[in-house]
N, C-alpha and C. Protein backbone atom coordinates (compact mmCIF):
# COMPACT_ATOMS: atom_id res chain seq x y z
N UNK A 1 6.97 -16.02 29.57
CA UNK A 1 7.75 -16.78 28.64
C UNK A 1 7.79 -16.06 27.29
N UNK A 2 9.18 -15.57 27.03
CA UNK A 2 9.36 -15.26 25.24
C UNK A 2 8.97 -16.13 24.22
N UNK A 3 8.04 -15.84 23.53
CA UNK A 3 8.12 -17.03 22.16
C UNK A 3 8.71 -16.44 21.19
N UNK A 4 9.65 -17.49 21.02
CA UNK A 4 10.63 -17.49 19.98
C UNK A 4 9.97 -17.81 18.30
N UNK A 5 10.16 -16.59 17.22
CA UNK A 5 9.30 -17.50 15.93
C UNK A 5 10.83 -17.16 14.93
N UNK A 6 10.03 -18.06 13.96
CA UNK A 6 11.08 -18.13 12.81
C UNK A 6 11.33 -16.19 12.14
N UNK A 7 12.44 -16.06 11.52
CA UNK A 7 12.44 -15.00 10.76
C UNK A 7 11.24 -15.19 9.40
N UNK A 8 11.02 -13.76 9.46
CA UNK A 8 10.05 -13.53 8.00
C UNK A 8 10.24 -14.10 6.63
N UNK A 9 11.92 -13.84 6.41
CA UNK A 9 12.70 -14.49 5.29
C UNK A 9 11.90 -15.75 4.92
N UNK A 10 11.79 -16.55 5.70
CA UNK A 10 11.22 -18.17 5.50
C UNK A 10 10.09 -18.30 4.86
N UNK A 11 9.11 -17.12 5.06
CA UNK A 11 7.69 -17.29 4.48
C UNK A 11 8.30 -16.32 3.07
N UNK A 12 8.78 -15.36 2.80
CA UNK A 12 9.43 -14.82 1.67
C UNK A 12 8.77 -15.62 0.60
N UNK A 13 9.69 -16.32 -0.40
CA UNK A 13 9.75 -17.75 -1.33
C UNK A 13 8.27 -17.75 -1.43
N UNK A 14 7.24 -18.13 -0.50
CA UNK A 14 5.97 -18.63 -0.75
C UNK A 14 4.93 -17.02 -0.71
N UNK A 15 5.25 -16.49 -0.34
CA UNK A 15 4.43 -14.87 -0.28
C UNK A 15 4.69 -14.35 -1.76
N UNK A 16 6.36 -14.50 -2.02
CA UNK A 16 6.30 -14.33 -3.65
C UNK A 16 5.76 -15.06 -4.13
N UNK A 17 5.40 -16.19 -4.63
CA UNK A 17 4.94 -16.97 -5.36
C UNK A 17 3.25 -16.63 -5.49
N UNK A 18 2.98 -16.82 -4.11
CA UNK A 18 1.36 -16.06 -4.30
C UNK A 18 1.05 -14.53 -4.69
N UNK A 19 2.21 -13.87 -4.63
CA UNK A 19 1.66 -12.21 -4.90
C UNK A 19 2.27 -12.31 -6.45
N UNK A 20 2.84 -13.24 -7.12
CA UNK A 20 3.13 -13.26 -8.58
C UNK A 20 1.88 -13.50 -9.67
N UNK A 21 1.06 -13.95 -8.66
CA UNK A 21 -0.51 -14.02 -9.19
C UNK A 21 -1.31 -13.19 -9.47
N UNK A 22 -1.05 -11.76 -8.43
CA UNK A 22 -1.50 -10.65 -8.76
C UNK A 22 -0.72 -10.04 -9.97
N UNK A 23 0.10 -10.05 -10.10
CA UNK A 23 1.59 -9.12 -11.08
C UNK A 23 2.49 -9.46 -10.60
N UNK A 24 3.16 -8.63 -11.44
CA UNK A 24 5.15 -8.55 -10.94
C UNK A 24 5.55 -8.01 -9.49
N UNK A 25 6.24 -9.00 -9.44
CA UNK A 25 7.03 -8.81 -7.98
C UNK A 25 8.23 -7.98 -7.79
N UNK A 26 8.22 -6.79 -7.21
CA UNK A 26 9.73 -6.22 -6.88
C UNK A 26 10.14 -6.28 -5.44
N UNK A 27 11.12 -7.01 -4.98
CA UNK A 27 11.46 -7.36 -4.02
C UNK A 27 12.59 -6.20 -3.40
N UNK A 28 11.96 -5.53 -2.00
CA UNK A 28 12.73 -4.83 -1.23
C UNK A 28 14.15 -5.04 -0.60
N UNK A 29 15.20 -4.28 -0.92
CA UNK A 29 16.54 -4.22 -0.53
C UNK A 29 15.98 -4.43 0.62
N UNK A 30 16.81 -5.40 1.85
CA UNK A 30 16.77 -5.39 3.07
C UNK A 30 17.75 -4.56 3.93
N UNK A 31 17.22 -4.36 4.84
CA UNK A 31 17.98 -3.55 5.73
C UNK A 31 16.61 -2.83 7.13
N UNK A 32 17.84 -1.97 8.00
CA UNK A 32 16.74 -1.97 9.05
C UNK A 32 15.51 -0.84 9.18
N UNK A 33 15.81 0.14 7.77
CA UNK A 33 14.70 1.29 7.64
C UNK A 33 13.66 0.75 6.85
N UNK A 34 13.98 -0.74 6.51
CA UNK A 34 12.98 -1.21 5.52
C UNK A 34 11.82 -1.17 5.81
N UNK A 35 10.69 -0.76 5.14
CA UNK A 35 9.04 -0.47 5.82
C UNK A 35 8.20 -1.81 5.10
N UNK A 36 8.80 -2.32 4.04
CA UNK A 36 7.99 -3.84 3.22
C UNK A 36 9.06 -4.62 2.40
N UNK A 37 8.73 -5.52 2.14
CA UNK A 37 9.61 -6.48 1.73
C UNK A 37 9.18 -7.19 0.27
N UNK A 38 8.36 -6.43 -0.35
CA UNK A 38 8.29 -6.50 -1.50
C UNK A 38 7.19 -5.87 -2.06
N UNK A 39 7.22 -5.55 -3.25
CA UNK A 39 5.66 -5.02 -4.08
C UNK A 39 5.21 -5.46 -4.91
N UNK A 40 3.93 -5.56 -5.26
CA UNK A 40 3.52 -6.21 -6.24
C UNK A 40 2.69 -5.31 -7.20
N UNK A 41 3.47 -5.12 -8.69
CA UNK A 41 2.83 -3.84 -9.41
C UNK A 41 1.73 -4.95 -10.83
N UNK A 42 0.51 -4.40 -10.55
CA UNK A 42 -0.67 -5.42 -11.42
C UNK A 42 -0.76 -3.85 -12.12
N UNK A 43 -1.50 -4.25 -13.57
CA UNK A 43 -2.10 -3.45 -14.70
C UNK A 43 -2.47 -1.55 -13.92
N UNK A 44 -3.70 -1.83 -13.11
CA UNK A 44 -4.18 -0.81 -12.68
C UNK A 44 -4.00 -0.73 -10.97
N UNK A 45 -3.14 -1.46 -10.71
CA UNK A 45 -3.11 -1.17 -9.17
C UNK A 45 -1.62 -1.41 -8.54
N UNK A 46 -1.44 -1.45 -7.31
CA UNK A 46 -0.12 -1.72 -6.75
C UNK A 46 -0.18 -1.98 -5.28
N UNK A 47 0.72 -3.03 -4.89
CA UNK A 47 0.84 -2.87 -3.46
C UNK A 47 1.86 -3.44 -2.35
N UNK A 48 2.27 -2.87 -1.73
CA UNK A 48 3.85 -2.54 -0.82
C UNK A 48 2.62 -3.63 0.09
N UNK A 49 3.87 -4.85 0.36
CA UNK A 49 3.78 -6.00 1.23
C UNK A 49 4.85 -6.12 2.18
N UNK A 50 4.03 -6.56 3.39
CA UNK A 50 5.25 -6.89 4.47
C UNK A 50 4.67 -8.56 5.04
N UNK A 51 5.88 -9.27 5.39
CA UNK A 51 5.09 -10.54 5.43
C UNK A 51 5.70 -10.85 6.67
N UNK A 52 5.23 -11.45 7.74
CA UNK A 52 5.33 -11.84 8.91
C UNK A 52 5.03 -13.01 9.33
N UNK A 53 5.41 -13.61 10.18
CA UNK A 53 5.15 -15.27 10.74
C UNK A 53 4.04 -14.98 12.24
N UNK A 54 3.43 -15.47 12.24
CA UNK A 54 2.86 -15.99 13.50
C UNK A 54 2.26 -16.89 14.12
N UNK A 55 2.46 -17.53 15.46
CA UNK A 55 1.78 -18.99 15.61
C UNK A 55 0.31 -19.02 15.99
N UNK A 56 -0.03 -17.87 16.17
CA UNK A 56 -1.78 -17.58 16.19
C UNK A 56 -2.60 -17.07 15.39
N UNK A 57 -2.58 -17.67 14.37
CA UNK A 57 -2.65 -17.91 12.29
C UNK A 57 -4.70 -17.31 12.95
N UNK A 58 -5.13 -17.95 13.99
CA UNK A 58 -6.67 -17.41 14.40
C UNK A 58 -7.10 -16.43 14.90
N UNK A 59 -6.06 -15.34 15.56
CA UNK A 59 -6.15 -14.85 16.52
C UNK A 59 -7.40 -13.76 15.92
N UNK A 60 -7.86 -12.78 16.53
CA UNK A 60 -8.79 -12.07 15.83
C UNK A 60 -8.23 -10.74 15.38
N UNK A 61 -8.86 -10.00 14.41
CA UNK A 61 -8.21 -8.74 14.12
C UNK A 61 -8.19 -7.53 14.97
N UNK A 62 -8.40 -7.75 15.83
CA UNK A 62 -7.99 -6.41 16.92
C UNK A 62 -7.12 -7.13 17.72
N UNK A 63 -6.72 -8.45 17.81
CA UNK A 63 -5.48 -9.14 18.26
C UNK A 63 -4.67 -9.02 17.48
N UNK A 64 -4.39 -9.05 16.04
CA UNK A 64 -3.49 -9.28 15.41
C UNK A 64 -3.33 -7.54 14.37
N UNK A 65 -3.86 -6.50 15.53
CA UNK A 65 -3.74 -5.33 15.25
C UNK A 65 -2.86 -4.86 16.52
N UNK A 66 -3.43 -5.42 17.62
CA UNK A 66 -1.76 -5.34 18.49
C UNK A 66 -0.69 -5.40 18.65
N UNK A 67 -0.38 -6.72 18.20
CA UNK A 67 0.55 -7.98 18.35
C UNK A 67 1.40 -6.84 16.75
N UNK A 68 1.03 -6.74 15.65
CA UNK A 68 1.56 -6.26 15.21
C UNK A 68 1.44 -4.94 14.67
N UNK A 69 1.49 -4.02 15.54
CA UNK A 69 1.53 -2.67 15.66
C UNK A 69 2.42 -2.23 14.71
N UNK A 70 3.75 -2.45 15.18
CA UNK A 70 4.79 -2.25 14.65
C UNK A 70 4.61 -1.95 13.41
N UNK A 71 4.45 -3.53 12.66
CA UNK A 71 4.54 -3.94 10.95
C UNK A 71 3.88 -2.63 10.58
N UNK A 72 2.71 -2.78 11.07
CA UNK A 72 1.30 -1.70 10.83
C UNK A 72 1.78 -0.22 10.72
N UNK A 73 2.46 0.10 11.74
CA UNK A 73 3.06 1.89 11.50
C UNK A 73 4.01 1.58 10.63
N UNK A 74 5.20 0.99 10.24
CA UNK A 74 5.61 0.46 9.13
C UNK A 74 5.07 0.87 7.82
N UNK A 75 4.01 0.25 7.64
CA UNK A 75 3.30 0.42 6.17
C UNK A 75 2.69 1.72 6.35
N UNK A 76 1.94 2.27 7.42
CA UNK A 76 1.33 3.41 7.17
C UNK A 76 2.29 4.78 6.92
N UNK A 77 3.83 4.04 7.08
CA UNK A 77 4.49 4.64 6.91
C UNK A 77 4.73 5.39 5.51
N UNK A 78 4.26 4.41 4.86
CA UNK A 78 4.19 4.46 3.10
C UNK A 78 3.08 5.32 2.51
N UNK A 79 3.44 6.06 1.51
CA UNK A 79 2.35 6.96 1.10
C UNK A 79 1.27 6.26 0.33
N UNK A 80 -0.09 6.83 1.02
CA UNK A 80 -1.15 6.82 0.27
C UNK A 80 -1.47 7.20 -1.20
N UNK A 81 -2.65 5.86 -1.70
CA UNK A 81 -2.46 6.51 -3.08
C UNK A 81 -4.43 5.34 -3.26
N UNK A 82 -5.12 5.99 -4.25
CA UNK A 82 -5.80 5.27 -4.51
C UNK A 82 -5.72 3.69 -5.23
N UNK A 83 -5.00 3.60 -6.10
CA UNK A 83 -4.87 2.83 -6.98
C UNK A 83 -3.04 1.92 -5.69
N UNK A 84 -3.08 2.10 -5.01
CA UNK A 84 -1.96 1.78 -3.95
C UNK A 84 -2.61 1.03 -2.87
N UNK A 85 -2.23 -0.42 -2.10
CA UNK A 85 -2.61 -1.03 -1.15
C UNK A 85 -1.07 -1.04 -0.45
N UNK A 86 -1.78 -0.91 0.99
CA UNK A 86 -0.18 -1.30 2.04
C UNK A 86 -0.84 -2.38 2.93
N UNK A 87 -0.16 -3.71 2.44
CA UNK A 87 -0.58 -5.01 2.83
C UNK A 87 -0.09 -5.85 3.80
N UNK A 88 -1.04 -6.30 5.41
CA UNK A 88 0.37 -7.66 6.22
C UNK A 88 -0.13 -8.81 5.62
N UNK A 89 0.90 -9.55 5.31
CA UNK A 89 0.59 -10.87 4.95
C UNK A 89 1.27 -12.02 6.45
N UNK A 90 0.54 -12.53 6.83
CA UNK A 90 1.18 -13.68 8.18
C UNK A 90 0.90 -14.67 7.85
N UNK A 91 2.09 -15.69 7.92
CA UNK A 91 2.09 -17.04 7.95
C UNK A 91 2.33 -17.76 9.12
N UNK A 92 1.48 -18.93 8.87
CA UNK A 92 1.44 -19.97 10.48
C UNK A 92 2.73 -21.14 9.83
N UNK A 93 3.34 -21.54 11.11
CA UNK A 93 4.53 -22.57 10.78
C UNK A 93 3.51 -23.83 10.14
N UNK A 94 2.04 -23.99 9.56
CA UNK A 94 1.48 -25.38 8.84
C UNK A 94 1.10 -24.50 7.62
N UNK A 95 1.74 -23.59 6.83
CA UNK A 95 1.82 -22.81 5.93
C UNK A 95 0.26 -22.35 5.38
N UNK A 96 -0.47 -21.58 6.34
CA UNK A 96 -1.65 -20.97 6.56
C UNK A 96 -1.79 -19.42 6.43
N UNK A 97 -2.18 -19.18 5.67
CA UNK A 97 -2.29 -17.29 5.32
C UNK A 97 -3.20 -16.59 5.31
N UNK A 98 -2.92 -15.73 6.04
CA UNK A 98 -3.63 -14.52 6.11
C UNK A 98 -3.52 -13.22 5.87
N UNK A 99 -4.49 -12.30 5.24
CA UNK A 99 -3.90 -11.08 4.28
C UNK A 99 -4.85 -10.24 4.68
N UNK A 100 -3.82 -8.92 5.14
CA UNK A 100 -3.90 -7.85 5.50
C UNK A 100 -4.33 -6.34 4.53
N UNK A 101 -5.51 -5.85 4.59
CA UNK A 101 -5.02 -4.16 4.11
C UNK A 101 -5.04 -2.98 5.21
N UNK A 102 -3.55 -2.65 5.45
CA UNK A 102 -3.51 -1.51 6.19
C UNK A 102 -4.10 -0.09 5.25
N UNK A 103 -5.30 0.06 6.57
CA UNK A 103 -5.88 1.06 6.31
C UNK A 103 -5.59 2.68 7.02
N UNK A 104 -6.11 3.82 6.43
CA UNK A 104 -5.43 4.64 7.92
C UNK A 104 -5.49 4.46 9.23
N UNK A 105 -7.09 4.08 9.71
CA UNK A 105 -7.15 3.74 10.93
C UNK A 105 -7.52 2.46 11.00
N UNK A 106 -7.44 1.50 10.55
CA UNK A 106 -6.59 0.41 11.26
C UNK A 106 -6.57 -0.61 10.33
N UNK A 107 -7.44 -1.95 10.15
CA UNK A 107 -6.59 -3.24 9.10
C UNK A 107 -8.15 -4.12 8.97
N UNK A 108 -8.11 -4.02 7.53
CA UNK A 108 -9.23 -4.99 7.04
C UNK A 108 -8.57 -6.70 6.63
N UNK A 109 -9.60 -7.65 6.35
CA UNK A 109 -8.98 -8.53 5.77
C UNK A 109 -8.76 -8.75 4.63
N UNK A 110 -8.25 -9.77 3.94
CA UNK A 110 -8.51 -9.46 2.29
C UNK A 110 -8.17 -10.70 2.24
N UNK A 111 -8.49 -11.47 0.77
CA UNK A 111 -8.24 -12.55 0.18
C UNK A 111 -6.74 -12.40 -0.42
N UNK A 112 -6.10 -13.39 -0.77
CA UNK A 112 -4.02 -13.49 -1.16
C UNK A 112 -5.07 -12.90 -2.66
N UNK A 113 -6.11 -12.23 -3.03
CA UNK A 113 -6.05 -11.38 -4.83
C UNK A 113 -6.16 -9.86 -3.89
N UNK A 114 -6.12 -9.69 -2.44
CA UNK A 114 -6.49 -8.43 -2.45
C UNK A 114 -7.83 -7.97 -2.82
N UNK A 115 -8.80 -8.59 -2.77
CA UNK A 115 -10.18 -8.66 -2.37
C UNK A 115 -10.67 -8.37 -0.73
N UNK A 116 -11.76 -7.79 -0.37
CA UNK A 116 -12.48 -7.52 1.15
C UNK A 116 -12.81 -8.66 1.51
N UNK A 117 -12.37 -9.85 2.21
CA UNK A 117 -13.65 -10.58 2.37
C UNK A 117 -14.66 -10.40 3.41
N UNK A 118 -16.25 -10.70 2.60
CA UNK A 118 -17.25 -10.53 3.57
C UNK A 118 -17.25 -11.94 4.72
N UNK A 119 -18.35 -11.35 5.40
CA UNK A 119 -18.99 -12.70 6.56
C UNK A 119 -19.55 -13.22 5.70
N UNK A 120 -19.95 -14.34 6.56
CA UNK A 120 -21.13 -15.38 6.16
C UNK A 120 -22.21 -14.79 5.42
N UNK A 121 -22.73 -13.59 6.06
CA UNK A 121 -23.97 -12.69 5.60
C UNK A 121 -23.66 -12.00 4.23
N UNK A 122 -22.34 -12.08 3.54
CA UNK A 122 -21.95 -11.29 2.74
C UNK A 122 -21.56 -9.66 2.75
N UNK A 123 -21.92 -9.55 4.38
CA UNK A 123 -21.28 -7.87 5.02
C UNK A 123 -19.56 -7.67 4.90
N UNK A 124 -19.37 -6.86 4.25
CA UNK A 124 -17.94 -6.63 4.46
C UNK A 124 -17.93 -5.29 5.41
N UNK A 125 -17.11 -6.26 6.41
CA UNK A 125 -16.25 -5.22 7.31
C UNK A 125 -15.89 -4.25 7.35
N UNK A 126 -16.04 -2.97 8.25
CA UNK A 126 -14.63 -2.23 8.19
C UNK A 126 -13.50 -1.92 8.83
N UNK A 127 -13.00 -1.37 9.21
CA UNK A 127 -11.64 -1.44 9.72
C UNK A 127 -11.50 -1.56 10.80
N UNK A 128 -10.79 -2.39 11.76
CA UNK A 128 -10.70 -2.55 13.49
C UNK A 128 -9.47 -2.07 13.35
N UNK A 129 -9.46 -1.03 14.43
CA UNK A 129 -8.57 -0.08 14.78
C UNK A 129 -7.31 -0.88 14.86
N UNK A 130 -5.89 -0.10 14.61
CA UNK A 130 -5.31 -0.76 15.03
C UNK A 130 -3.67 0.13 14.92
């Protein structure tokens, strides 16, 4: 069975609103070479966002390093830079988020400031392949 999800557009509106928290928002011309759909440029940092819908808002990060491969070569598509993040942001249809840093080899989590978050133990992660 295909599951059918909403276009990205829909979470748009609310992905800006939260990445306006970090800084200014410049929103990507659309079209089909597009690699992110907006950036967000703060004081000392920057970072090229792509925002995506999905209905398995839990799934784990080497699931949701599959599932969106794609997005993922997408951003890694974008040049590296220190002071530069290439970010997935996914939303669940009960408006639930989760935030991505594409890394070279593969995707950490992060808080909507672009923070690592740790475990319970206060260990931060590193990257599950992806």
């Amino acid at each position: 069975m295909t599951l059918v999800t909403p276009r990205p557009h829909r979470a748009l509106p609310d992905a800006i609103a939260i990445a306006r928290q970090r800084g200014k928002v410049q929103v990507a011309v659309r079209g089909p070479e597009t690699n992110y759909h907006f950036t967000i440029d703060a004081t000392t940092t920057g970072a090229f966002v792509r925002v995506r819908f999905t209905p398995r808002i839990l799934a784990t990060l080497a699931d949701i390093a599959y599932e969106f491969s794609t997005d993922i070569k997408k951003l890694r598509a974008i040049m590296r830079d220190v002071a530069l993040t290439r970010e997935l942001w996914l939303r669940s249809k009960h408006g639930t988020w989760r935030f991505f840093c594409v890394t070279a080899d593969g995707i950490v989590e992060i808080d909507r400031h672009g923070q690592v978050l740790a475990d319970k133990k206060g260990a931060v992660s590193g990257p599950v392949t992806g």
